[in-house]
Protein backbone atom coordinates (compact mmCIF):
# COMPACT_ATOMS: atom_id res chain seq x y z
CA UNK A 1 -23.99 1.24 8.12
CA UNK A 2 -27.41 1.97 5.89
CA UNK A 3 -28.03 -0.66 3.37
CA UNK A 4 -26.89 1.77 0.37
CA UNK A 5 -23.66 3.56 1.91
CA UNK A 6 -21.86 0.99 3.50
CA UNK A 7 -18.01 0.84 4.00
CA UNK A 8 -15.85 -2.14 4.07
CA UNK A 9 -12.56 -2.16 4.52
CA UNK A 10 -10.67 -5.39 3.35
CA UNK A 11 -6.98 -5.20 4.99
CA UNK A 12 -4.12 -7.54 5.58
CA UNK A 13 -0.35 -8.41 5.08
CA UNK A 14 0.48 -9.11 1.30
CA UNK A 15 -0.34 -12.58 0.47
CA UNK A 16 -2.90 -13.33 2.30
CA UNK A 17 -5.67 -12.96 -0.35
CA UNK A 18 -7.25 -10.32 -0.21
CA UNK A 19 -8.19 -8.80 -4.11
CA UNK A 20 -10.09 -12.62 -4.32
CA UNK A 21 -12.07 -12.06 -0.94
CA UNK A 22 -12.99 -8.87 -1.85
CA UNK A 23 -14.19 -10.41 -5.31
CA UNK A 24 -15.93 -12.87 -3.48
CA UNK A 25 -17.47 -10.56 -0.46
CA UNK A 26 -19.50 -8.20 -3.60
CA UNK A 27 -20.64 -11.50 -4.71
CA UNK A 28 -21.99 -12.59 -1.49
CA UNK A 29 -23.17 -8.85 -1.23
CA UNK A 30 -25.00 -9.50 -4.51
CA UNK A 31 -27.03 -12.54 -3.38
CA UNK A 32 -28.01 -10.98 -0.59
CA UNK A 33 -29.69 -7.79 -2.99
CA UNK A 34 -26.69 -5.56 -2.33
CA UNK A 35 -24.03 -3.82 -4.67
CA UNK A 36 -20.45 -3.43 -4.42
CA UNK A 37 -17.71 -1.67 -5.96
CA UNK A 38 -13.99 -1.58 -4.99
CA UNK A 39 -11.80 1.15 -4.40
CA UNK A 40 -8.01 -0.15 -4.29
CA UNK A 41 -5.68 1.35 -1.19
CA UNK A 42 -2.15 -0.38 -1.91
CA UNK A 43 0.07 2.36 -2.67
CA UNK A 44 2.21 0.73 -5.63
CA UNK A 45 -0.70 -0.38 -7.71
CA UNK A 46 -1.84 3.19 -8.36
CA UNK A 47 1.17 2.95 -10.92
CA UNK A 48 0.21 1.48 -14.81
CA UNK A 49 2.32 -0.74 -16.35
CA UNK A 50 3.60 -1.98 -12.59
CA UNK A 51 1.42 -5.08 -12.95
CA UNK A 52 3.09 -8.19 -11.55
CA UNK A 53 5.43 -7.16 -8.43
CA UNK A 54 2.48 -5.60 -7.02
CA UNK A 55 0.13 -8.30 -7.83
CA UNK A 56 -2.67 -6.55 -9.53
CA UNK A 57 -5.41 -8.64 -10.22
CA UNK A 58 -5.53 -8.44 -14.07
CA UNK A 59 -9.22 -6.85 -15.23
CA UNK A 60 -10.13 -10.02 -16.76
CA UNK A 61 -9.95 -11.59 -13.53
CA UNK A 62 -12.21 -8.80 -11.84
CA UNK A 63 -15.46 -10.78 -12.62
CA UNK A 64 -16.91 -7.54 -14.63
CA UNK A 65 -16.76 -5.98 -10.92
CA UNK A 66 -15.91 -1.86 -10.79
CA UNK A 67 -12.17 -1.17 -9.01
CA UNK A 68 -11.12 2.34 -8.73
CA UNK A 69 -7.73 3.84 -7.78
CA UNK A 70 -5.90 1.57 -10.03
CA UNK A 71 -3.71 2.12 -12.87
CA UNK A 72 -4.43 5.79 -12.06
CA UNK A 73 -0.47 7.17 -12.10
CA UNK A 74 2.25 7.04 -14.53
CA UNK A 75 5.36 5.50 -12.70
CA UNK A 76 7.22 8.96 -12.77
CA UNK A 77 4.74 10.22 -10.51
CA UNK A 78 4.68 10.16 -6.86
CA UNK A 79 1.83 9.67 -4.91
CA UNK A 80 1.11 11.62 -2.09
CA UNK A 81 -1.32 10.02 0.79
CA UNK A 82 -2.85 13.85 0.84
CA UNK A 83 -4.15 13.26 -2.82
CA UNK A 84 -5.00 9.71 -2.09
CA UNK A 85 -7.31 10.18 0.72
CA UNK A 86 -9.44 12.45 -1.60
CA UNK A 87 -9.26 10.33 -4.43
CA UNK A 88 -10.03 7.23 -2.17
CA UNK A 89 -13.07 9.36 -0.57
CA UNK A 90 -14.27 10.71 -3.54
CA UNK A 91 -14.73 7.27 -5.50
CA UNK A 92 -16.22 6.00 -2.41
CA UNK A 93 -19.18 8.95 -2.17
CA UNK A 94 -19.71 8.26 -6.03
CA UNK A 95 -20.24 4.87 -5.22
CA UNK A 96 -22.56 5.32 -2.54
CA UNK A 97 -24.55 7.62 -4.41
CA UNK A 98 -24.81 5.21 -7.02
CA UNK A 99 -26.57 3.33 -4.11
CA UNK A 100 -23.65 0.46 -3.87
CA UNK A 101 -21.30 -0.39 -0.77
CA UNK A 102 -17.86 0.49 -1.50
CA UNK A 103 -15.14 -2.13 -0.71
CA UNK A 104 -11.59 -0.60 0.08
CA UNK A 105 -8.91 -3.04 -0.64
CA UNK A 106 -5.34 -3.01 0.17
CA UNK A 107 -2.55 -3.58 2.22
CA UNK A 108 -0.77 0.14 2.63
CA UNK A 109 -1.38 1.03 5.98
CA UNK A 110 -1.13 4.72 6.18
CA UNK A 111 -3.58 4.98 2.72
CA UNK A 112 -6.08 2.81 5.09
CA UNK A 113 -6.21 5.08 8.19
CA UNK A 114 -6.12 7.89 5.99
CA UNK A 115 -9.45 6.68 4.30
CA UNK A 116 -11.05 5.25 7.43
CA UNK A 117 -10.01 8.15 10.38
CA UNK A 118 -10.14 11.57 10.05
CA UNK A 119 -6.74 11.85 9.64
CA UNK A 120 -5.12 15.59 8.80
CA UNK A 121 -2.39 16.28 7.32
CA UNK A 122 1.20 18.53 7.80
CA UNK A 123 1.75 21.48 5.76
CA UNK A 124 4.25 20.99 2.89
CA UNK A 125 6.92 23.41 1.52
CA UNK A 126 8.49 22.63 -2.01
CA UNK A 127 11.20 24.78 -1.48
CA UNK A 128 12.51 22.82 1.41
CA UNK A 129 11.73 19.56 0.11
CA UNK A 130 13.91 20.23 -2.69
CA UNK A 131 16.48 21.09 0.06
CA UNK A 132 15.83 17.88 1.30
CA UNK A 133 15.70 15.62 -1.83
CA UNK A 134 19.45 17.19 -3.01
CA UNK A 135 20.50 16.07 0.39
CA UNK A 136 19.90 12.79 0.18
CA UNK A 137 21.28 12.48 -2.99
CA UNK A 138 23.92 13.49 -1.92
CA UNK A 139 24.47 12.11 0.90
CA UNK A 140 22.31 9.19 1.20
CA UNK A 141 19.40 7.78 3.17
CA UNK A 142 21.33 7.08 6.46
CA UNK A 143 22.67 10.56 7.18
CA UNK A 144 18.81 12.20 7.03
CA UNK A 145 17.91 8.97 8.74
CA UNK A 146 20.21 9.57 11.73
CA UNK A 147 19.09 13.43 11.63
CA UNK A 148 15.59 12.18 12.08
CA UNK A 149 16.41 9.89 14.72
CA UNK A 150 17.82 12.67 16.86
CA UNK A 151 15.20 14.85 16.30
CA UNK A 152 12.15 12.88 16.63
CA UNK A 153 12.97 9.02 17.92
CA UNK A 154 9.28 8.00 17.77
CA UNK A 155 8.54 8.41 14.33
CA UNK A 156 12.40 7.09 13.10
CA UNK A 157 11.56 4.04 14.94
CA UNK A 158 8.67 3.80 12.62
CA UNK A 159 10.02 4.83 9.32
CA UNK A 160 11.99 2.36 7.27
CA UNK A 161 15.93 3.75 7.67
CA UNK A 162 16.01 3.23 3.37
CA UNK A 163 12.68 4.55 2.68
CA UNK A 164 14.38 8.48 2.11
CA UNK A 165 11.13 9.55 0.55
CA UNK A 166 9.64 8.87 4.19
CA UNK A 167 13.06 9.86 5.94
CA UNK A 168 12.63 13.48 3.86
CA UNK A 169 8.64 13.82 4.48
CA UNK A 170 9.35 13.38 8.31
CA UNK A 171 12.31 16.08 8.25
CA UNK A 172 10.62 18.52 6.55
CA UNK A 173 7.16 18.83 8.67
CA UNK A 174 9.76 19.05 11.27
CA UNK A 175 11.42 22.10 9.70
CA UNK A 176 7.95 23.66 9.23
CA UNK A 177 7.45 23.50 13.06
CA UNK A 178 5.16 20.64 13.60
CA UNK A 179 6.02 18.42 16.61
CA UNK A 180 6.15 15.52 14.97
CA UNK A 181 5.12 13.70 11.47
CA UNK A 182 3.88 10.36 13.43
CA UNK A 183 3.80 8.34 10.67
CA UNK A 184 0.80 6.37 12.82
CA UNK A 185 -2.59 6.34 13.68
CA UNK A 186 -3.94 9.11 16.00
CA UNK A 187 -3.96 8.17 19.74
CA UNK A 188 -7.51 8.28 19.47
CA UNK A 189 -8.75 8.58 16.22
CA UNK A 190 -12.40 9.72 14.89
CA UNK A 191 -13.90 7.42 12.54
CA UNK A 192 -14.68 9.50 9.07
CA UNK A 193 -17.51 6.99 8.59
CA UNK A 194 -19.16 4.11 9.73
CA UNK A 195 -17.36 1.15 8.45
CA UNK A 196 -16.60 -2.71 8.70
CA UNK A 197 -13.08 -3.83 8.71
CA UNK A 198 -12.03 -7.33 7.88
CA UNK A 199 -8.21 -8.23 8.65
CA UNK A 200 -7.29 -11.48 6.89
CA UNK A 201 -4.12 -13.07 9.02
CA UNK A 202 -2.94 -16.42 7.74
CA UNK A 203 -0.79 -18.30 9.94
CA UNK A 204 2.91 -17.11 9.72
CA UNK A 205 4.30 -20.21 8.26
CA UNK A 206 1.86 -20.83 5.63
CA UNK A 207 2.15 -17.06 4.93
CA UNK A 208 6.00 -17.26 4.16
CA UNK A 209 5.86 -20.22 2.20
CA UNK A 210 3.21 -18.10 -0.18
CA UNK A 211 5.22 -15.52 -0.34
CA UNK A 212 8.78 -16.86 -1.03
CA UNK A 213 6.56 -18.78 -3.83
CA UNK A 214 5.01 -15.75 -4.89
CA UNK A 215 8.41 -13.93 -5.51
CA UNK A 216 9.81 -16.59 -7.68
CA UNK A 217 6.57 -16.45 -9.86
CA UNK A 218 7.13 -12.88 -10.29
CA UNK A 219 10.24 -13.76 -12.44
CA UNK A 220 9.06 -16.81 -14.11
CA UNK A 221 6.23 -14.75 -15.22
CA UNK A 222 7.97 -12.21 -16.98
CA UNK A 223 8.95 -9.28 -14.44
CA UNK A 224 12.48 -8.43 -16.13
CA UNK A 225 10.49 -7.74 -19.21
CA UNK A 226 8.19 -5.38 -17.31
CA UNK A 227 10.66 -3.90 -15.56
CA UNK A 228 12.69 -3.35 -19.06
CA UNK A 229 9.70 -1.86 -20.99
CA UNK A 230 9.20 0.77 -17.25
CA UNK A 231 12.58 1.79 -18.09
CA UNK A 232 11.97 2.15 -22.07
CA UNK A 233 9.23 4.19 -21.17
CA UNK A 234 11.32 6.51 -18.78
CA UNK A 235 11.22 5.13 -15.05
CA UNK A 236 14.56 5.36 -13.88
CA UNK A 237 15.42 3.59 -10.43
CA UNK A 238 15.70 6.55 -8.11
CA UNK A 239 12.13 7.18 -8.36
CA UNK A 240 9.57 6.56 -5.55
CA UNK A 241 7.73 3.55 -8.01
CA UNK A 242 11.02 2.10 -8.99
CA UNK A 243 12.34 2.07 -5.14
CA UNK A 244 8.95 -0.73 -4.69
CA UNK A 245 9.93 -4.14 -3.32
CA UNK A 246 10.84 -6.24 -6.63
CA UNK A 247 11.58 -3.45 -8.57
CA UNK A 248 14.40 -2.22 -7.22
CA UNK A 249 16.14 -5.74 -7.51
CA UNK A 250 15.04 -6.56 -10.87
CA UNK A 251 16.24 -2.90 -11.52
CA UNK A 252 20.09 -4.39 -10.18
CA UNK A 253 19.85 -7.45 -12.10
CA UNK A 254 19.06 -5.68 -14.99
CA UNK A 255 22.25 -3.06 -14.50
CA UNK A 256 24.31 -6.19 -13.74
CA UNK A 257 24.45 -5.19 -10.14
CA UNK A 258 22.69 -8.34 -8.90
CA UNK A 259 22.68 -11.93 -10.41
CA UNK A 260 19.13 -12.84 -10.26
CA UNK A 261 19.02 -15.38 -7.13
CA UNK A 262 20.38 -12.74 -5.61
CA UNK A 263 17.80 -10.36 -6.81
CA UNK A 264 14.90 -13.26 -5.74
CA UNK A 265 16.38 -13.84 -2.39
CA UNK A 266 16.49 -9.78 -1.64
CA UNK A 267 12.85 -9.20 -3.02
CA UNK A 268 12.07 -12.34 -0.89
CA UNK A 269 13.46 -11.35 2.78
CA UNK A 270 12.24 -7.99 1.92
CA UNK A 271 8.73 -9.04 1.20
CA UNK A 272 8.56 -10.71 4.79
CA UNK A 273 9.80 -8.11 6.55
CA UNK A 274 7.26 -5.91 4.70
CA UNK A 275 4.41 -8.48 5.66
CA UNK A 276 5.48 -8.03 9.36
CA UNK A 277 5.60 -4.43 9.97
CA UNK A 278 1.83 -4.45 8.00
CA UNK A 279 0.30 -6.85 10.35
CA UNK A 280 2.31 -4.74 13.33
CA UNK A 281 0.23 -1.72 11.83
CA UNK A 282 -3.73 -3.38 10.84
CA UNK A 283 -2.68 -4.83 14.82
CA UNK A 284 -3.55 -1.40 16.29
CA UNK A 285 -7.37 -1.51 14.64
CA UNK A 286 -8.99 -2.09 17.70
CA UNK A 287 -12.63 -2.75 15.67
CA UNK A 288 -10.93 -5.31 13.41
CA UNK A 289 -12.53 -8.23 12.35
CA UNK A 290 -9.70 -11.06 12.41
CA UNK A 291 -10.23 -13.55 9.52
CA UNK A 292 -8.25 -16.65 8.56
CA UNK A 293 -9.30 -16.49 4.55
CA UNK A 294 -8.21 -19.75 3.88
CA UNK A 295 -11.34 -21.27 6.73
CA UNK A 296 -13.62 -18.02 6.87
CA UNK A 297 -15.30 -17.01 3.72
CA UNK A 298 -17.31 -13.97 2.87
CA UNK A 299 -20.44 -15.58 3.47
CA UNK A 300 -19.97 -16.66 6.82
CA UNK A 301 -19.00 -13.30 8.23
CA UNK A 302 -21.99 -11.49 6.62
């Protein structure tokens, strides 16, 4: 890592902290004669106007430092990790030709690797997608799910059973003759730089009690109102953005379909299962740097 191209990757199960240690790592970056920037790599806050189930850090709270790769979609879009993995590499060679370290932040796994390893991607046919996509609205998530599982065990075991944007992605590199999607890191994959990563794990207790917490806060502070204004502005519920952990439910409450401590306690188990299967996946970076954020800071790692 040269003193004006360096990579650090700041990764971690939701809640754990990791927008403020980044803040705090360019800062300790800074006293040391070093520039940062950050490039964001959580999947959901790509989308504008999706502000508080995805806990983006509002940009007066971004201490006047650069973030890229946020608020960068309209909700109606999908996001592809193709398309991210240039975006997310592009923002990070403008930084380091600006002579600053880049700082990727986030908690979506596969938009990680994707960044980090050179990881290559299946072909993709619209045609057959849109096969696909009128299958499973027609007949739901489960039956494509089960196809999947028949066809390629490995990477059903790995695929959330609701996710059908995943389920569909998965059948259709099958169709095109690929072996198998993986939906995982290469068995031995080739760095696509030099780079640092730093895994914050808090302990699992503490962790749930944040996030349970967290949830609840996401209604007090006003996320039927955002939610209502997404679907003034055209998000309807069947898209990939509106399918997002908090969304969905506060998409039910607001069609009557959930009461709303039903809609917390969903968004709640959901959000710790979620927090599980990320620390399954930042588990399998053998080169990561294991930080408790709440003891370790920034300074003391550097």
């Amino acid at each position: 890592m040269t003193a004006a191209s360096g990579l650090f990757a700041v990764v971690g199960a939701t809640g754990t902290g990791k927008s403020e240690f980044a803040l705090d790592l360019v800062e300790t970056l800074r006293e040391r004669g070093r520039d940062a920037e950050v490039v964001g790599a959580d999947a959901m806050q790509l989308y504008r106007g999706m502000d508080i189930a995805t806990a983006k850090l509002p940009v007066d709270e971004r201490r006047g430092i650069p973030h890229h790769l946020i608020d960068v979609l309209e909700p109606g879009e999908d996001a592809a990790v193709a398309w991210y993995q240039q975006a997310a590499r592009d923002a990070i060679s403008e930084i380091w030709n600006r002579g600053r370290d880049a700082i990727l932040v986030g908690g979506s796994g596969l938009y990680v690797s994707s960044v980090l390893w050179d990881f290559r991607f299946p072909p993709r046919d619209e045609s057959l997608r849109a096969r696909l996509e009128s299958e499973l609205e027609e007949l739901g998530p489960g039956v494509l799910f089960d196809r999947l599982r028949k066809l390629d065990p490995a990477t059903a075991g790995r695929i959330d059973a609701r996710n059908g944007r995943r389920v569909i992605r998965a059948l259709e590199i099958l169709e095109l003759g690929e072996r198998t999607h993986g939906a995982a890191l290469p068995e031995a994959p080739v760095a696509w730089t030099s780079h640092r990563i730093l895994a914050l794990s808090v302990p699992r207790e503490d962790l749930v009690l944040r996030l349970d917490a967290r949830v609840e806060r996401m209604w007090q502070e006003g996320l039927m109102d955002e939610v209502a204004r997404l679907r003034d502005a055209g998000l309807e519920p069947g898209t990939t953005a509106a399918r997002a952990i908090g969304y969905a439910q506060a998409f039910a409450q607001l069609d009557g379909t959930m009461t709303e401590a039903e809609a917390i306690a969903e968004t709640q188990a959901l959000t710790r299962r979620y927090a599980r299967r990320q620390v399954s996946w930042f588990r399998r970076y053998a080169d990561a740097e294991w930080i408790d954020p709440l003891v370790t800071r920034p300074s003391g790692i550097l």
